[in-house]
C-alpha atoms as a PDB file:
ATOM      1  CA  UNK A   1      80.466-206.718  72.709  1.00  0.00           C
ATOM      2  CA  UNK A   2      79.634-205.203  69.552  1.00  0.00           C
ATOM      3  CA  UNK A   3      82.388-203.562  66.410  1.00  0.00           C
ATOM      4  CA  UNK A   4      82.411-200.123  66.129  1.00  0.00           C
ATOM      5  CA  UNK A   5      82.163-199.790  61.767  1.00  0.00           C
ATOM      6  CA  UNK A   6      81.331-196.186  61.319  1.00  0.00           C
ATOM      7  CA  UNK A   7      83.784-193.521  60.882  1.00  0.00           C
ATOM      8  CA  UNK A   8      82.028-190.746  63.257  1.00  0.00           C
ATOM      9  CA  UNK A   9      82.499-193.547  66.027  1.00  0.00           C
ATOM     10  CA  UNK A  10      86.022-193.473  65.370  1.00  0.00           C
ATOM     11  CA  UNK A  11      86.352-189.915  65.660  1.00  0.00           C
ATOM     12  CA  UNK A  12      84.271-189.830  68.655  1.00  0.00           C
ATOM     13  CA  UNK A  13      86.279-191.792  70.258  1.00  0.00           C
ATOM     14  CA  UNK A  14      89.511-190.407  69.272  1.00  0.00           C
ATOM     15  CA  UNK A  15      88.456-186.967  71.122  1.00  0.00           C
ATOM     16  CA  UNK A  16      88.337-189.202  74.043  1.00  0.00           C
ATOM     17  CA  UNK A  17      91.282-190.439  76.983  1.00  0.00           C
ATOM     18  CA  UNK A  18      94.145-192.482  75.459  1.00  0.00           C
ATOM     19  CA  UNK A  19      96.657-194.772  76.791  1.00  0.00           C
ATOM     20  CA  UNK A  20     100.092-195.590  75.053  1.00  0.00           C
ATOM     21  CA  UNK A  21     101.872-198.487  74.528  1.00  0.00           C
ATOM     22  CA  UNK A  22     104.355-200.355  72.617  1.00  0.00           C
ATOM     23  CA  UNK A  23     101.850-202.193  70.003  1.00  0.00           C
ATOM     24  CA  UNK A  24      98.955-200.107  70.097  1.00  0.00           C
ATOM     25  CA  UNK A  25      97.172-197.182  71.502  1.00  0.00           C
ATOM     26  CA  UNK A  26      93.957-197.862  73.191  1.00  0.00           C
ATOM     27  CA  UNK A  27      91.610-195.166  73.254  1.00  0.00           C
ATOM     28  CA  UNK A  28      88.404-194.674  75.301  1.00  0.00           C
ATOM     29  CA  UNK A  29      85.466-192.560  75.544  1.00  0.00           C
ATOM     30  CA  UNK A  30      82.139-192.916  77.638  1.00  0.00           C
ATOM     31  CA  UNK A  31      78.671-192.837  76.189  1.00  0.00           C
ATOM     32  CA  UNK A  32      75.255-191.341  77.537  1.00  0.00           C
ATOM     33  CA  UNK A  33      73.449-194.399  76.075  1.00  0.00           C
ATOM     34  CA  UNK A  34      72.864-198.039  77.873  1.00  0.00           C
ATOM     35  CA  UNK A  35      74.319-200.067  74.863  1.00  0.00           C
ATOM     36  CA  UNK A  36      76.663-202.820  75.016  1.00  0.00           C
ATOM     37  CA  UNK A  37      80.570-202.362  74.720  1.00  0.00           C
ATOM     38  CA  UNK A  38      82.006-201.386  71.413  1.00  0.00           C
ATOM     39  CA  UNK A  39      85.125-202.138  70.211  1.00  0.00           C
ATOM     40  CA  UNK A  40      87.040-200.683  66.886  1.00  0.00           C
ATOM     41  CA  UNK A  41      90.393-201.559  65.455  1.00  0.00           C
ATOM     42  CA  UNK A  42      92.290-199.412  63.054  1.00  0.00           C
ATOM     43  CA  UNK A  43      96.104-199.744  61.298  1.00  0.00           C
ATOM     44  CA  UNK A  44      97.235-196.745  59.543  1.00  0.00           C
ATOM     45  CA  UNK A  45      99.100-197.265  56.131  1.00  0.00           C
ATOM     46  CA  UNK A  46     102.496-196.251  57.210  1.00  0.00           C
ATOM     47  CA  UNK A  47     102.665-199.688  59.324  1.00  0.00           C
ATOM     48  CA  UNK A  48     103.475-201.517  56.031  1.00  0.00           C
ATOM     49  CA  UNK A  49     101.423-203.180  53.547  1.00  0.00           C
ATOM     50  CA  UNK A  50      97.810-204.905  53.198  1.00  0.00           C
ATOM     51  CA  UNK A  51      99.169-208.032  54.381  1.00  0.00           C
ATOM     52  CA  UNK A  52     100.878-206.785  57.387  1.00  0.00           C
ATOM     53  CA  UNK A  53      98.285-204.086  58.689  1.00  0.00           C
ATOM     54  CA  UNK A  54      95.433-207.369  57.980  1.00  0.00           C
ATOM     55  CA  UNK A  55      97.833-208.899  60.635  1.00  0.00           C
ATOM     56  CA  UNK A  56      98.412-206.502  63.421  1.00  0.00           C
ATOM     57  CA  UNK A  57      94.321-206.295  63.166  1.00  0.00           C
ATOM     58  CA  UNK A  58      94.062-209.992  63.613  1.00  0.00           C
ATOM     59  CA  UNK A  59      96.368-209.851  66.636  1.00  0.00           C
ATOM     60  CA  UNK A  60      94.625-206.991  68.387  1.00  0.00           C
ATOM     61  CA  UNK A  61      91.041-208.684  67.412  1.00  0.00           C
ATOM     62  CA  UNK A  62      92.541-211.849  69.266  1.00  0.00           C
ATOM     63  CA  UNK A  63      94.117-209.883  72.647  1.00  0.00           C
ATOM     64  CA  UNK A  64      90.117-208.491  73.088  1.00  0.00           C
ATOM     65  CA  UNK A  65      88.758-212.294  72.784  1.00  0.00           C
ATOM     66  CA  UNK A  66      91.049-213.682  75.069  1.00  0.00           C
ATOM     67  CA  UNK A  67      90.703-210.063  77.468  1.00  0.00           C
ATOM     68  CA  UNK A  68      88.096-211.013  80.395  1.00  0.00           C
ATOM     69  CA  UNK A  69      84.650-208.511  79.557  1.00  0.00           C
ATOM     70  CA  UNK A  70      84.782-206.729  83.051  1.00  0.00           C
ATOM     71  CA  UNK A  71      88.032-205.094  82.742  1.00  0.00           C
ATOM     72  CA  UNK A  72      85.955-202.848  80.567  1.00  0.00           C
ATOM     73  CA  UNK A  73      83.410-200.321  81.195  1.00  0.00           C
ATOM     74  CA  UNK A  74      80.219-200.497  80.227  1.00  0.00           C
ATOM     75  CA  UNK A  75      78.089-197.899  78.251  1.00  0.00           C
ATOM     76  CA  UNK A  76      81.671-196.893  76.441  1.00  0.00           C
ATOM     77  CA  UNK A  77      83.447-197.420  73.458  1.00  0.00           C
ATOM     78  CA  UNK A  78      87.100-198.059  72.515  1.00  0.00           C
ATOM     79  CA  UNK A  79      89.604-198.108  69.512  1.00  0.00           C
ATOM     80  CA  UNK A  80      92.478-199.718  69.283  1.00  0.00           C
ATOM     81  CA  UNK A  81      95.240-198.585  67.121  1.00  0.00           C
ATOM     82  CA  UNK A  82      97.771-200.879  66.036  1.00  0.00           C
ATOM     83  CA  UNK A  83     101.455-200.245  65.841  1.00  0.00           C
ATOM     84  CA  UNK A  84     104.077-201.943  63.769  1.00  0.00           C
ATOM     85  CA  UNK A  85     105.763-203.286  66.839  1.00  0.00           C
ATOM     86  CA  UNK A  86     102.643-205.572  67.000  1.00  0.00           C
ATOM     87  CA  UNK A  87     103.710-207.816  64.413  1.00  0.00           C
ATOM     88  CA  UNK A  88     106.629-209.165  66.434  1.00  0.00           C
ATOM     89  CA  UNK A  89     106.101-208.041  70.217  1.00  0.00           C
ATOM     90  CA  UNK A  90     105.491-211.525  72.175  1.00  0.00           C
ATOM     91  CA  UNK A  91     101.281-212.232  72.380  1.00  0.00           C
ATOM     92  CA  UNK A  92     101.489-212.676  76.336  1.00  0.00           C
ATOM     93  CA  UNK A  93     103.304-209.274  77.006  1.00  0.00           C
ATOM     94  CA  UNK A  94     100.440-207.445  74.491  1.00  0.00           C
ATOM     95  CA  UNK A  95      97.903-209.143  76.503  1.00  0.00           C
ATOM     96  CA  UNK A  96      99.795-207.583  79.562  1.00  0.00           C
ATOM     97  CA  UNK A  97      99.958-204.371  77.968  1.00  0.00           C
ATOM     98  CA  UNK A  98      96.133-204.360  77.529  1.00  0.00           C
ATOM     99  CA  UNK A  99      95.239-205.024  80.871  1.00  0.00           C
ATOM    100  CA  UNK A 100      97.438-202.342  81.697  1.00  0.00           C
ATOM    101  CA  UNK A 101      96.048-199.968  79.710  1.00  0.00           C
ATOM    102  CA  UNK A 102      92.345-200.563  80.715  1.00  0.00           C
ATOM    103  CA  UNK A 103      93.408-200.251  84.085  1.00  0.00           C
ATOM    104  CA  UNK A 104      95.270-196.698  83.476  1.00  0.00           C
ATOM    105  CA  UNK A 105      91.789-195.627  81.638  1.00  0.00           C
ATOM    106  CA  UNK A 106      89.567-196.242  84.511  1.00  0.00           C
ATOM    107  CA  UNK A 107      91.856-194.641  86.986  1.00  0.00           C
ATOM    108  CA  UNK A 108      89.503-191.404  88.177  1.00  0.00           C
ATOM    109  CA  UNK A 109      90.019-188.106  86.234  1.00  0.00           C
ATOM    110  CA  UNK A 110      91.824-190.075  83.362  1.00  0.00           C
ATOM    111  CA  UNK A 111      89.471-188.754  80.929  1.00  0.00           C
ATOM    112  CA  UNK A 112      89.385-184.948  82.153  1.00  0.00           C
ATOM    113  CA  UNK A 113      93.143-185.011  82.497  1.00  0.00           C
ATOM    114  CA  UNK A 114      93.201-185.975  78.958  1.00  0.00           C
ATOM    115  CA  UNK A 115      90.724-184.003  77.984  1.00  0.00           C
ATOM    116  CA  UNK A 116      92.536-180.296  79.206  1.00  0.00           C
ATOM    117  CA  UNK A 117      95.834-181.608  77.781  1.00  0.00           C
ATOM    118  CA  UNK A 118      94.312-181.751  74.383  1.00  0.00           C
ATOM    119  CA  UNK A 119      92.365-178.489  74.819  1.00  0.00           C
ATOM    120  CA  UNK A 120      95.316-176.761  76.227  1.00  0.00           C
ATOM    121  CA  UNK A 121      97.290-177.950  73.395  1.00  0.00           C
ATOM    122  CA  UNK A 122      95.021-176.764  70.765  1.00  0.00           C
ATOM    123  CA  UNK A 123      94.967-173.347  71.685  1.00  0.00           C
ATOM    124  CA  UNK A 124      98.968-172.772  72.213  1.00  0.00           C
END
């Protein structure tokens, strides 16, 4: 598994299919190339300061460690964005939450559902 670092990553993936939940959004996009998994975290500033966004990345850097490798895809790329609920939501039920959340992504049509809701929403 390998860090996604640059910012046109992140905004590839961001264009992708995205699943919701309580202490982060995970979001997922497939790529044409044969390269290992990539994985990107990301905090906004409105989730508090230095100290606590440094923290929710920790956390969410730990849930992919301890995530087993084949509940993701390979050949694609994710990003997960940490909430502020992450800083006190119990590390077992985030862990959950993950596994969830991979599994919703890889459900077929996922990422063309995903992708008309965003179109359709662009042009109203």
């Amino acid at each position: 598994m390998d860090r996604l670092r640059q910012r046109a990553d992140f905004l590839a993936v961001a264009n992708g299919a995205r699943v919701n939940s309580a202490a982060f959004v995970v979001q997922s996009r497939r790529r044409d190339d044969s390269g290992p998994i990539r994985i990107g975290f990301t905090v906004t500033r409105k989730n508090g300061t230095a100290t606590e966004r440094n923290r929710i990345r920790r956390r969410l850097r730990e849930l992919v460690k301890r995530l087993d490798v084949i509940a993701m895809r390979p050949h694609h790329d994710y990003v997960l964005v940490g909430r502020r609920a992450a800083l006190n939501r119990d590390f077992k039920a985030m862990l959950d939450d993950l596994r969830s959340a991979l599994n919703r992504l890889d459900r077929p049509g996922t990422e063309q559902a995903q992708a008309s809701t965003q179109g359709g929403a662009a042009k109203a």
